[in-house]
Protein backbone atom coordinates (compact mmCIF):
# COMPACT_ATOMS: atom_id res chain seq x y z
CA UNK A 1 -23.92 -5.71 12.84
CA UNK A 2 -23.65 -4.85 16.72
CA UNK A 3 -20.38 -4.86 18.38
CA UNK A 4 -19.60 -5.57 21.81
CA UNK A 5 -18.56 -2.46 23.90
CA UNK A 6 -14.94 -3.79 24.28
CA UNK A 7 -14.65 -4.04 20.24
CA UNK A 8 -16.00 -0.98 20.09
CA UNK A 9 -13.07 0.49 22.01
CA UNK A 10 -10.37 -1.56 20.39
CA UNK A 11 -11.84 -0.33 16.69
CA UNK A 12 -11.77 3.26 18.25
CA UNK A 13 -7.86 2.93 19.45
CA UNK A 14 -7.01 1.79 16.33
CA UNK A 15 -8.38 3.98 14.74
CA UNK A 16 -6.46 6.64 16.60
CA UNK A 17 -3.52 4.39 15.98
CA UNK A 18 -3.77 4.28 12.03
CA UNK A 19 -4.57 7.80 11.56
CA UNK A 20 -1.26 9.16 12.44
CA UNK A 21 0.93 6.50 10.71
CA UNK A 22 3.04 6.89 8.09
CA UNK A 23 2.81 3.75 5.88
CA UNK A 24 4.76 3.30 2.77
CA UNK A 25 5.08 1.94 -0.71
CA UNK A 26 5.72 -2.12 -0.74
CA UNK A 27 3.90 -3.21 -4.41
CA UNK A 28 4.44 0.00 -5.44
CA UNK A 29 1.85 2.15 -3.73
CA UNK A 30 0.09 -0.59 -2.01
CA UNK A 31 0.49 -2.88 0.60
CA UNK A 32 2.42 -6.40 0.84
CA UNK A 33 -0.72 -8.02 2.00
CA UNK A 34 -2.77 -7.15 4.64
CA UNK A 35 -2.91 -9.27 8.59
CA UNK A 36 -0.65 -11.46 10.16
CA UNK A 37 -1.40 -14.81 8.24
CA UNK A 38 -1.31 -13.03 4.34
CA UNK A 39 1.57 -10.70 5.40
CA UNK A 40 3.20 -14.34 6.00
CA UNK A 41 2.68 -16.02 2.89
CA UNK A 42 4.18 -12.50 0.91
CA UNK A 43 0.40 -11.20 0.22
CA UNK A 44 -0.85 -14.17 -1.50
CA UNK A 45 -3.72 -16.19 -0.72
CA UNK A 46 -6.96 -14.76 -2.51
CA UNK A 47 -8.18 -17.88 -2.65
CA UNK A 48 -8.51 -19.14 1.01
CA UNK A 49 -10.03 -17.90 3.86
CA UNK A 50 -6.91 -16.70 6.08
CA UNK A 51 -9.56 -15.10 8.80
CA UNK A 52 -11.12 -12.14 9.32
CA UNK A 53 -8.69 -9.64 7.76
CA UNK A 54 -9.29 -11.72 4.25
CA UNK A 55 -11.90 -9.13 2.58
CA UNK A 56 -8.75 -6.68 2.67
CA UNK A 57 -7.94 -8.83 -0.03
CA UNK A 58 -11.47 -11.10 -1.18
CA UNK A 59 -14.52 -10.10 0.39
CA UNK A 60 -16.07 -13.74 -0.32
CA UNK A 61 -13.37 -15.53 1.73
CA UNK A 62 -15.95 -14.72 5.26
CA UNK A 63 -18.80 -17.10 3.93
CA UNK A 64 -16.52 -19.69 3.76
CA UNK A 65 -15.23 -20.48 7.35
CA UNK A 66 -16.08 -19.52 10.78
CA UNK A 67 -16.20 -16.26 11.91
CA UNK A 68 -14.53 -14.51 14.60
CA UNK A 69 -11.60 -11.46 15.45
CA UNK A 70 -8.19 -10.77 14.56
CA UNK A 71 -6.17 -7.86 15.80
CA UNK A 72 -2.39 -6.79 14.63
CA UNK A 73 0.22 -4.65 14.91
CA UNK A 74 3.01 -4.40 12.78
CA UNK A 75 6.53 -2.50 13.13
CA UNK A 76 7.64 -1.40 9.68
CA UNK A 77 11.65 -0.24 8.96
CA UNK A 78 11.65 1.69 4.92
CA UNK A 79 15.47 2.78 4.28
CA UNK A 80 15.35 5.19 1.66
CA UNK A 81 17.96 7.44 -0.15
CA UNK A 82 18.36 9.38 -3.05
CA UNK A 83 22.05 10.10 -4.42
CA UNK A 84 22.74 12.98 -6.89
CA UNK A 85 26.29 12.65 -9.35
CA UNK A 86 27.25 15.77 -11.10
CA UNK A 87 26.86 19.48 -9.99
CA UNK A 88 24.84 21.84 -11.36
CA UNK A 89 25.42 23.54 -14.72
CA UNK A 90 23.73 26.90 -13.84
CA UNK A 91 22.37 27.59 -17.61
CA UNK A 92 19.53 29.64 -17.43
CA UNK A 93 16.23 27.82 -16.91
CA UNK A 94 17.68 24.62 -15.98
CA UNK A 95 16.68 23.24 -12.35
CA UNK A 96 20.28 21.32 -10.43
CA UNK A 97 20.10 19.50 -7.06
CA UNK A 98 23.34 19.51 -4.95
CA UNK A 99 25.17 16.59 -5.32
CA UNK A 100 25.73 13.58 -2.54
CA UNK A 101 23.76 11.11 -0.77
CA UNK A 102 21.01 11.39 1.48
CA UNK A 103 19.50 8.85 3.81
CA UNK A 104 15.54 9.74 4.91
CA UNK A 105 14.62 10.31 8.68
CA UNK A 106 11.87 8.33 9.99
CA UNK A 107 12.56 4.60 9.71
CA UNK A 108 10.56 3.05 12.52
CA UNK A 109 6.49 2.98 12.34
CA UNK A 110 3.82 1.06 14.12
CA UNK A 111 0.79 -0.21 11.57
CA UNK A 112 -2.34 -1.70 13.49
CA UNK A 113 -5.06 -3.73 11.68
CA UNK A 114 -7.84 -5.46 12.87
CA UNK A 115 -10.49 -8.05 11.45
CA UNK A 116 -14.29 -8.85 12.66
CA UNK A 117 -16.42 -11.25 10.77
CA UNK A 118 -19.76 -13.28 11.65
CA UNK A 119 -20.67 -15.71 9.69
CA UNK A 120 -24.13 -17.79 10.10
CA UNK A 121 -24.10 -20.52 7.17
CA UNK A 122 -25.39 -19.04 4.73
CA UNK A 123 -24.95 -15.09 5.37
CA UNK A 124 -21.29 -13.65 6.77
CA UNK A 125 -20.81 -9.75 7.60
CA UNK A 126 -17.16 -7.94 8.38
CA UNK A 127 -15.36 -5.10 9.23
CA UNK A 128 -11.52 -4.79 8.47
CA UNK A 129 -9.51 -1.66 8.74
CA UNK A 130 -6.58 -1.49 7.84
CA UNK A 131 -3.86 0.92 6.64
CA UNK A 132 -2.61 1.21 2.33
CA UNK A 133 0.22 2.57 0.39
CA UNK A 134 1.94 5.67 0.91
CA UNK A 135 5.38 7.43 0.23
CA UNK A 136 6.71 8.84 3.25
CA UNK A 137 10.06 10.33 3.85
CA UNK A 138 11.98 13.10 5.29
CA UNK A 139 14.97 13.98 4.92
CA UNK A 140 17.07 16.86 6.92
CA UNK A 141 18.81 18.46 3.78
CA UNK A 142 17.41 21.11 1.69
CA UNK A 143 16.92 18.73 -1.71
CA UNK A 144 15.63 21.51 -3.66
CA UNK A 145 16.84 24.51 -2.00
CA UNK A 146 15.08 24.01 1.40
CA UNK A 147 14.93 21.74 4.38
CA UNK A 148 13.78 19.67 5.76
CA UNK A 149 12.21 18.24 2.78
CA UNK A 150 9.69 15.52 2.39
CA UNK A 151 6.41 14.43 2.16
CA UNK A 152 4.15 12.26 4.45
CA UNK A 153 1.05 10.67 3.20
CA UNK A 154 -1.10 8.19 5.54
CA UNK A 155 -4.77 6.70 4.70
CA UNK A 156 -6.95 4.41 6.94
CA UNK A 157 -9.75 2.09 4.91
CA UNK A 158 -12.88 1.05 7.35
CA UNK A 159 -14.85 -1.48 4.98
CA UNK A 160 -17.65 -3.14 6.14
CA UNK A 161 -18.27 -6.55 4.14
CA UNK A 162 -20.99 -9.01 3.39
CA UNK A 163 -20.89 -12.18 1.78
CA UNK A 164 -23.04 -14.85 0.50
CA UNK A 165 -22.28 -18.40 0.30
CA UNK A 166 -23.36 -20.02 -2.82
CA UNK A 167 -24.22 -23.89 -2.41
CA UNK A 168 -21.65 -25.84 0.20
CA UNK A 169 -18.24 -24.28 -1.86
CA UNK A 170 -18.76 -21.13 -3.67
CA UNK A 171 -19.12 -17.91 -2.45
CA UNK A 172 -19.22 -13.77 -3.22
CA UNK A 173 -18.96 -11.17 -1.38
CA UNK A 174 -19.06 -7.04 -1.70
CA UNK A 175 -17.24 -4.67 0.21
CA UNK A 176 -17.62 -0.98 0.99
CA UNK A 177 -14.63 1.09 1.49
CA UNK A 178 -14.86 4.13 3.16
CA UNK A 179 -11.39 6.02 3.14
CA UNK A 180 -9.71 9.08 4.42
CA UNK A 181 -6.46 9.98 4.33
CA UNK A 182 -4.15 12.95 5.01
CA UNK A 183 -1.03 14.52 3.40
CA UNK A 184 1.84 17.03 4.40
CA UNK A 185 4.69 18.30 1.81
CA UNK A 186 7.72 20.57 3.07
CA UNK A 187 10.49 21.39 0.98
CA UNK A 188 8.94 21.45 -2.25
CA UNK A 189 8.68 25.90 -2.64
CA UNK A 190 11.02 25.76 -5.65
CA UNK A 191 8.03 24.25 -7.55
CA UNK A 192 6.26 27.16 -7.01
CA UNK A 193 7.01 29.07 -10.21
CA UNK A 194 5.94 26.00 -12.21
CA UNK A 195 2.52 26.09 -10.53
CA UNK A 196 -1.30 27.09 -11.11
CA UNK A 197 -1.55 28.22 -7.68
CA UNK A 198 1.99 28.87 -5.89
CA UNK A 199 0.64 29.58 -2.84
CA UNK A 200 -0.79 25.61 -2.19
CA UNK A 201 2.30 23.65 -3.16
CA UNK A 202 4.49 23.30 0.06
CA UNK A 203 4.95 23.76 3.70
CA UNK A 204 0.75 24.11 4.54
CA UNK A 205 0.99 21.52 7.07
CA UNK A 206 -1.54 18.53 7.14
CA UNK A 207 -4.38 18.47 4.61
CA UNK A 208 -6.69 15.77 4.69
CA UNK A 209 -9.93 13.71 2.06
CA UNK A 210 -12.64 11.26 2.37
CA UNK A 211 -13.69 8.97 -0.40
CA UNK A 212 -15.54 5.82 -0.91
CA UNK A 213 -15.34 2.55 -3.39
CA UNK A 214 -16.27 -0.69 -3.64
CA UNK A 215 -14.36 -3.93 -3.33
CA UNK A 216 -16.40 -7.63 -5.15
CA UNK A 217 -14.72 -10.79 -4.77
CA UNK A 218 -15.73 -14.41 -5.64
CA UNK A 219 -14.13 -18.05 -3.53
CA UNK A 220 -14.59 -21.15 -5.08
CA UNK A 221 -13.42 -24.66 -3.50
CA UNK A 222 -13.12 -27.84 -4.64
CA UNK A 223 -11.76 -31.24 -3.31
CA UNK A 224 -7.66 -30.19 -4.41
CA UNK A 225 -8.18 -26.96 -5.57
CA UNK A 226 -9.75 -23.35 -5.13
CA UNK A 227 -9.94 -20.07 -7.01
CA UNK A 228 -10.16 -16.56 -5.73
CA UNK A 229 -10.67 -13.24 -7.87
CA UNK A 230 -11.41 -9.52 -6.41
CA UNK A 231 -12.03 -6.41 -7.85
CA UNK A 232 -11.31 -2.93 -6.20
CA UNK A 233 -12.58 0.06 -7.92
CA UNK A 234 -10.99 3.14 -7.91
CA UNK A 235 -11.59 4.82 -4.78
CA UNK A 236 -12.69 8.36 -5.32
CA UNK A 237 -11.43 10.96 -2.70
CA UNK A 238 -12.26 14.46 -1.79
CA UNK A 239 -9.07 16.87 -2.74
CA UNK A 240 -5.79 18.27 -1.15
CA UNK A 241 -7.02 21.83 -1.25
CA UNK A 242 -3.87 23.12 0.82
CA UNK A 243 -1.84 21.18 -2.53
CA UNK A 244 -3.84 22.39 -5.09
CA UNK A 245 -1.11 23.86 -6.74
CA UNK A 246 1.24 20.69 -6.40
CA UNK A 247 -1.09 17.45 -7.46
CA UNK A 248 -2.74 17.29 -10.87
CA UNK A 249 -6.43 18.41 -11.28
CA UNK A 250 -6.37 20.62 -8.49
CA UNK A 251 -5.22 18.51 -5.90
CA UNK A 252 -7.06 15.45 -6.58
CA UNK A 253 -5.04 11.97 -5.19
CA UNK A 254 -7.45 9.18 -6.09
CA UNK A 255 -6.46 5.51 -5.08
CA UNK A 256 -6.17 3.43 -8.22
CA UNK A 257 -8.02 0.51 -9.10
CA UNK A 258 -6.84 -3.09 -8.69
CA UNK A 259 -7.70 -7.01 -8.69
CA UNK A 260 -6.38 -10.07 -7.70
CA UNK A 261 -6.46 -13.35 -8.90
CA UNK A 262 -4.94 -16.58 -7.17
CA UNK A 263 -5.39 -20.18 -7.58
CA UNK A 264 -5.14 -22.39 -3.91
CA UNK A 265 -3.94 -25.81 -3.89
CA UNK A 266 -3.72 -28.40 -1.61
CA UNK A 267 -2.11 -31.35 -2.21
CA UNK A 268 -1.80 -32.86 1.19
CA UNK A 269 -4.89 -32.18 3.69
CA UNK A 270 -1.83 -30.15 5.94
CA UNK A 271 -0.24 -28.13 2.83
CA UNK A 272 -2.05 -24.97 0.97
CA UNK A 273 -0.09 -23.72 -1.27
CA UNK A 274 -1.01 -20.26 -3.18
CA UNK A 275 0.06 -18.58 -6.23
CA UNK A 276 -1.73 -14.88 -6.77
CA UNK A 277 -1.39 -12.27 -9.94
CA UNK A 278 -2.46 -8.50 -8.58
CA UNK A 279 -2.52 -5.81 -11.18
CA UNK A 280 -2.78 -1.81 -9.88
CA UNK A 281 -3.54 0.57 -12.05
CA UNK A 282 -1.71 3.68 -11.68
CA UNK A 283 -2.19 5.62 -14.87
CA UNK A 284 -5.81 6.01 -14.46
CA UNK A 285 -4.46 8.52 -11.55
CA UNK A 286 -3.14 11.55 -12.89
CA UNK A 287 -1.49 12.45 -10.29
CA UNK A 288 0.12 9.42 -9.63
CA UNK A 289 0.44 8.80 -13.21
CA UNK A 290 1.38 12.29 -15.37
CA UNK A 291 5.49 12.51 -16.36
CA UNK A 292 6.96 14.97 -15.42
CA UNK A 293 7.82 15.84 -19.25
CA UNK A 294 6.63 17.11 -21.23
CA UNK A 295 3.93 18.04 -18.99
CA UNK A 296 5.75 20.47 -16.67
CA UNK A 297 6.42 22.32 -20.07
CA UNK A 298 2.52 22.81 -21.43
CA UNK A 299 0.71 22.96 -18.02
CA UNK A 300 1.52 24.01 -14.66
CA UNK A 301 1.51 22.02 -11.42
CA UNK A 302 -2.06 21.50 -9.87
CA UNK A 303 -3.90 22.13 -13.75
CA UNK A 304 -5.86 19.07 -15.20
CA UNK A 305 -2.82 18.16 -16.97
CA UNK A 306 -0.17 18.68 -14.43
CA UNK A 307 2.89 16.77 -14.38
CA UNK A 308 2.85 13.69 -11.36
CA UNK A 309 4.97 11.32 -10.43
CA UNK A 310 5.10 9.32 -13.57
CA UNK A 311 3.49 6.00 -12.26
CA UNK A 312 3.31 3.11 -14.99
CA UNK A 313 0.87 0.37 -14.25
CA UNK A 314 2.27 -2.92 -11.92
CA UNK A 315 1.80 -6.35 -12.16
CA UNK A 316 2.92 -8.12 -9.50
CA UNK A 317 2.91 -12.10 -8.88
CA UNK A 318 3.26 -13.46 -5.18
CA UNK A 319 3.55 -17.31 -4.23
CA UNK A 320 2.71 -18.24 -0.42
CA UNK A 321 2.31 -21.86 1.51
CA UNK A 322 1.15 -22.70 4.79
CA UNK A 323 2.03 -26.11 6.80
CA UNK A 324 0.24 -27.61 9.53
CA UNK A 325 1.74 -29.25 12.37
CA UNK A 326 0.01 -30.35 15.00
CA UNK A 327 -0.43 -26.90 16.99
CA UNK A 328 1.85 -25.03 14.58
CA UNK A 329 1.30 -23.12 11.14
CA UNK A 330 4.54 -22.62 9.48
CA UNK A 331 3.98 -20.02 6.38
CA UNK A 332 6.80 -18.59 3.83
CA UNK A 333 6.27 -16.90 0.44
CA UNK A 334 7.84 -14.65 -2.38
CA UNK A 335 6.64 -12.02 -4.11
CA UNK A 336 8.28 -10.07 -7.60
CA UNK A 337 6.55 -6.87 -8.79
CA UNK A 338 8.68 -4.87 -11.57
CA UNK A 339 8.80 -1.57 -9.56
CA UNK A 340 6.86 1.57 -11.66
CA UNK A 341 8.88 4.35 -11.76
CA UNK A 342 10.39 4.81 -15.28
CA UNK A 343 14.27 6.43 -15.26
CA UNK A 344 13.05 9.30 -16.78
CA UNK A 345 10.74 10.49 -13.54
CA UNK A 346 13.48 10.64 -10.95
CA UNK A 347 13.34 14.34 -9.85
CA UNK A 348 9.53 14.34 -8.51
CA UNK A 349 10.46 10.69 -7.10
CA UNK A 350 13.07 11.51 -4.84
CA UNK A 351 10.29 12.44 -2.00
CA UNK A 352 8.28 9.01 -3.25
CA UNK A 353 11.23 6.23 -4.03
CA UNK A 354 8.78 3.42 -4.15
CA UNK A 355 11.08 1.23 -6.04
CA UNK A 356 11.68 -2.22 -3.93
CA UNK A 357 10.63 -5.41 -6.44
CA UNK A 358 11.86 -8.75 -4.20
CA UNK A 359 10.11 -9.71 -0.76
CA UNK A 360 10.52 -12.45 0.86
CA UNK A 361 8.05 -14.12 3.87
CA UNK A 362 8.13 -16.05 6.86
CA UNK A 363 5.35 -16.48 9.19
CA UNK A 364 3.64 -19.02 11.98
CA UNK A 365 0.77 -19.17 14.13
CA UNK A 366 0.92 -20.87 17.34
CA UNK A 367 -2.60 -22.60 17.70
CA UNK A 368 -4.11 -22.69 21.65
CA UNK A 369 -6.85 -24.86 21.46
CA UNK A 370 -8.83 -24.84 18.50
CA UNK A 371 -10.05 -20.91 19.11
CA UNK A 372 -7.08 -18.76 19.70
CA UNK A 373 -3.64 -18.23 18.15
CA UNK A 374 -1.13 -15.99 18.20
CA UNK A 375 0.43 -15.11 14.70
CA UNK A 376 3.79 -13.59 13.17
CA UNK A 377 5.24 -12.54 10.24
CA UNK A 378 8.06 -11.56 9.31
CA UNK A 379 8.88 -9.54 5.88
CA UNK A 380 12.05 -8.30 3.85
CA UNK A 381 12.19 -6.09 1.01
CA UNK A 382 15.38 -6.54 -0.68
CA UNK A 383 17.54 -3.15 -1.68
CA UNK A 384 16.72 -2.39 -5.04
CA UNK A 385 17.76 1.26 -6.66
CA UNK A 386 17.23 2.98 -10.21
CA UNK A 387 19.38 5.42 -11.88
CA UNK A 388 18.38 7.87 -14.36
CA UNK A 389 18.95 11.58 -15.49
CA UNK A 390 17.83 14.86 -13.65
CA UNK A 391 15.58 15.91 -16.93
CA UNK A 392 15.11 19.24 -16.12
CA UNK A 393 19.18 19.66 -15.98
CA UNK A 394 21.11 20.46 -19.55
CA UNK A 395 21.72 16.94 -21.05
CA UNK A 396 24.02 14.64 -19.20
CA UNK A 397 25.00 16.77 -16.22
CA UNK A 398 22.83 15.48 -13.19
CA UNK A 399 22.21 11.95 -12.25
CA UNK A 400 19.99 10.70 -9.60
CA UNK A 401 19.81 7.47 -7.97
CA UNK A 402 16.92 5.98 -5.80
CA UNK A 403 17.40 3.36 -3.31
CA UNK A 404 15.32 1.65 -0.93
CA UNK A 405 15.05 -1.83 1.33
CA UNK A 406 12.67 -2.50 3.97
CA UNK A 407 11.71 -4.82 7.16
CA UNK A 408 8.56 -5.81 8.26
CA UNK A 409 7.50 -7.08 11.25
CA UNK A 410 4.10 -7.86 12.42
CA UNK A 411 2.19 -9.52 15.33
CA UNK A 412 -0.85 -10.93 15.73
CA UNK A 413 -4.01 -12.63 17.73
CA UNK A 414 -6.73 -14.58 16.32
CA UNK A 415 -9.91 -16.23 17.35
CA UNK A 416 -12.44 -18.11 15.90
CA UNK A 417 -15.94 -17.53 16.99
């Protein structure tokens, strides 16, 4: 697939623009959805082609519907705090936080995106990239005896796509994901005497992998109706070797596995409405996934069976509609994900509190002709906290409390080839 010089320069700025951006936990460690048009409908819509960003979610969705470009930016506000109750009992071997709340640094970030597909009847190719997960924060207070403290995570996913249409209504598609990412930890030395390698857990500025994976999805339409299913293997990255010592297995940070399955209907030939399950599996991680007990107390931080940040797996369900209106597209949608951090892994969770469960979606594209538009979205994550003990504290003296809400704002233009 050639691209025109001036594409060529657009995918180069963003990918200048996505490198350095912090981008945060919505369904858990993934993204709400990914483009203007999903982002409006809460993530959902597997099962129709919403443009070129679609293989982001189904890499069949290109083969069925014109081709063409679609370029965003979004503007994304994560309020986080953590709140500790109780002040430290000072036994020997136990590990207390100072009490009070603290709010993270940080809350304003631009996210860019961008969608290409071609599409010739029978045979579409694409190229999405797009930004995923992450569990930024910062905050200017010395949480475990230094400051600031904080982590920053960011990854960037370039997947090329093709898909093949199958008779006049069915189609598949594949996707290759090529990903790198980069990480940064501060704050985190008093961890040091629990690790394998104390010199690699904290304050080694930015480290940074490459991995690869492979996204399959499958789009079937009928008269009423359509079905959508994709599969994302886990994508396998290169390690943190300046955080060998902090992240399981020697600084491995894999990106789980996950799928999606959505029915579309369409009742009305203006109304689509879309209802999507998404599963993410974060215990095949074990850095994502090991507790922190009893693991911290038979190996150390960074070892094959180091503790993590206690991850259970998430199912999350999202329901999206779109209405058209002469040169309007009016979207909404909802989306309820039980957040997976168990009570018992608060400590390692303060610097990842990836605990929001309710979003709610509003969206439109302005249609200019029957090429171009120019698409919104608009995205809240209610406030949603958890409350559980500081295990590594004697029994009953620490508390700590997560909290987080979030806004999410993103722009968009579209056109259809």
């Amino acid at each position: 697939m050639r691209l025109r010089p001036s594409l060529k320069l657009l995918v180069a700025a963003l990918v200048i623009g996505i490198m350095p951006a912090s981008l945060f936990a919505t369904d858990g460690y993934f993204s709400l959805g990914f483009g203007t048009k999903s982002k409006g409908m809460a993530g959902a819509g597997v099962a129709f082609n919403l443009g070129p960003m679609s293989p982001a979610t189904n890499p069949a969705a290109i083969a069925i519907g014109p081709g063409g470009f679609d370029i965003n930016v979004g503007l994304f506000n994560p309020n986080r705090q953590y709140e500790v109750v109780g002040n430290p009992s000072g036994y020997p071997g136990t590990f207390g936080l100072y009490p009070g709340k603290v709010e993270s640094g940080s809350s304003l970030f631009a996210v860019p995106g961008l969608g290409y597909a071609r599409n010739n009847g029978k045979l579409a190719f694409g190229l999405t990239m797009y930004g995923n997960g992450g569990m930024n924060t910062n905050y200017d207070f010395a949480t475990f005896g230094a400051k600031p403290t904080g982590q920053n995570l960011s990854q960037l996913f370039v997947a090329p796509t093709v898909a093949f249409k199958l008779g006049e209504n069915h189609a598949i598609g594949a996707t290759a994901i090529l990903a790198y990412q980069m990480f940064k930890a501060e704050g985190l030395q008093a961890f040091a005497m629990f690790s394998s390698d104390p010199a690699h857990v904290s304050n080694n500025g930015t480290d940074s992998s490459f991995g690869g994976g492979v996204r399959l999805g499958y789009l079937g339409n009928w008269t009423t109706f359509s079905l959508g299913a994709s599969y994302q293997t886990k994508v396998a990255m290169g390690t943190f070797d300046k955080y060998a010592g902090l992240f399981a297995e020697q600084g491995d940070f894999d990106i789980p596995a996950n799928w999606t399955i959505g029915v579309g209907i369409k009742p009305t030939a203006n109304l689509d409405i879309a209802v999507d399950v998404r599963q993410m599996y974060y215990s095949d991680v074990a850095s994502i996934a090991n507790p922190i007990l009893p693991n911290l107390m038979m190996a150390r931080l960074g070892a094959d069976g180091g503790a993590g940040f206690g991850w259970e797996d998430m199912t999350v369900i999202k329901a999206g509609l779109q209405y058209r209106a002469g040169s309007w597209v009016w979207r909404g949608g909802y989306s309820y994900g039980a957040q997976p951090i168990p009570e018992s892994e608060m400590l390692f969770n303060i610097i990842a509190p990836g605990v929001v469960e309710n979003h709610l979606a509003f969206g439109f594209s302005r249609e200019f002709g029957k090429r171009k538009s120019f698409d919104f979205a608009l995205n809240r994550a209610f406030s949603n906290e958890i409350k559980g003990l500081n295990v590594l504290e004697a029994p009953g003296a620490q508390t700590i409390k997560l909290q987080m809400d979030q806004w999410d704002v993103t722009f968009g233009y579209s056109m259809k080839f």
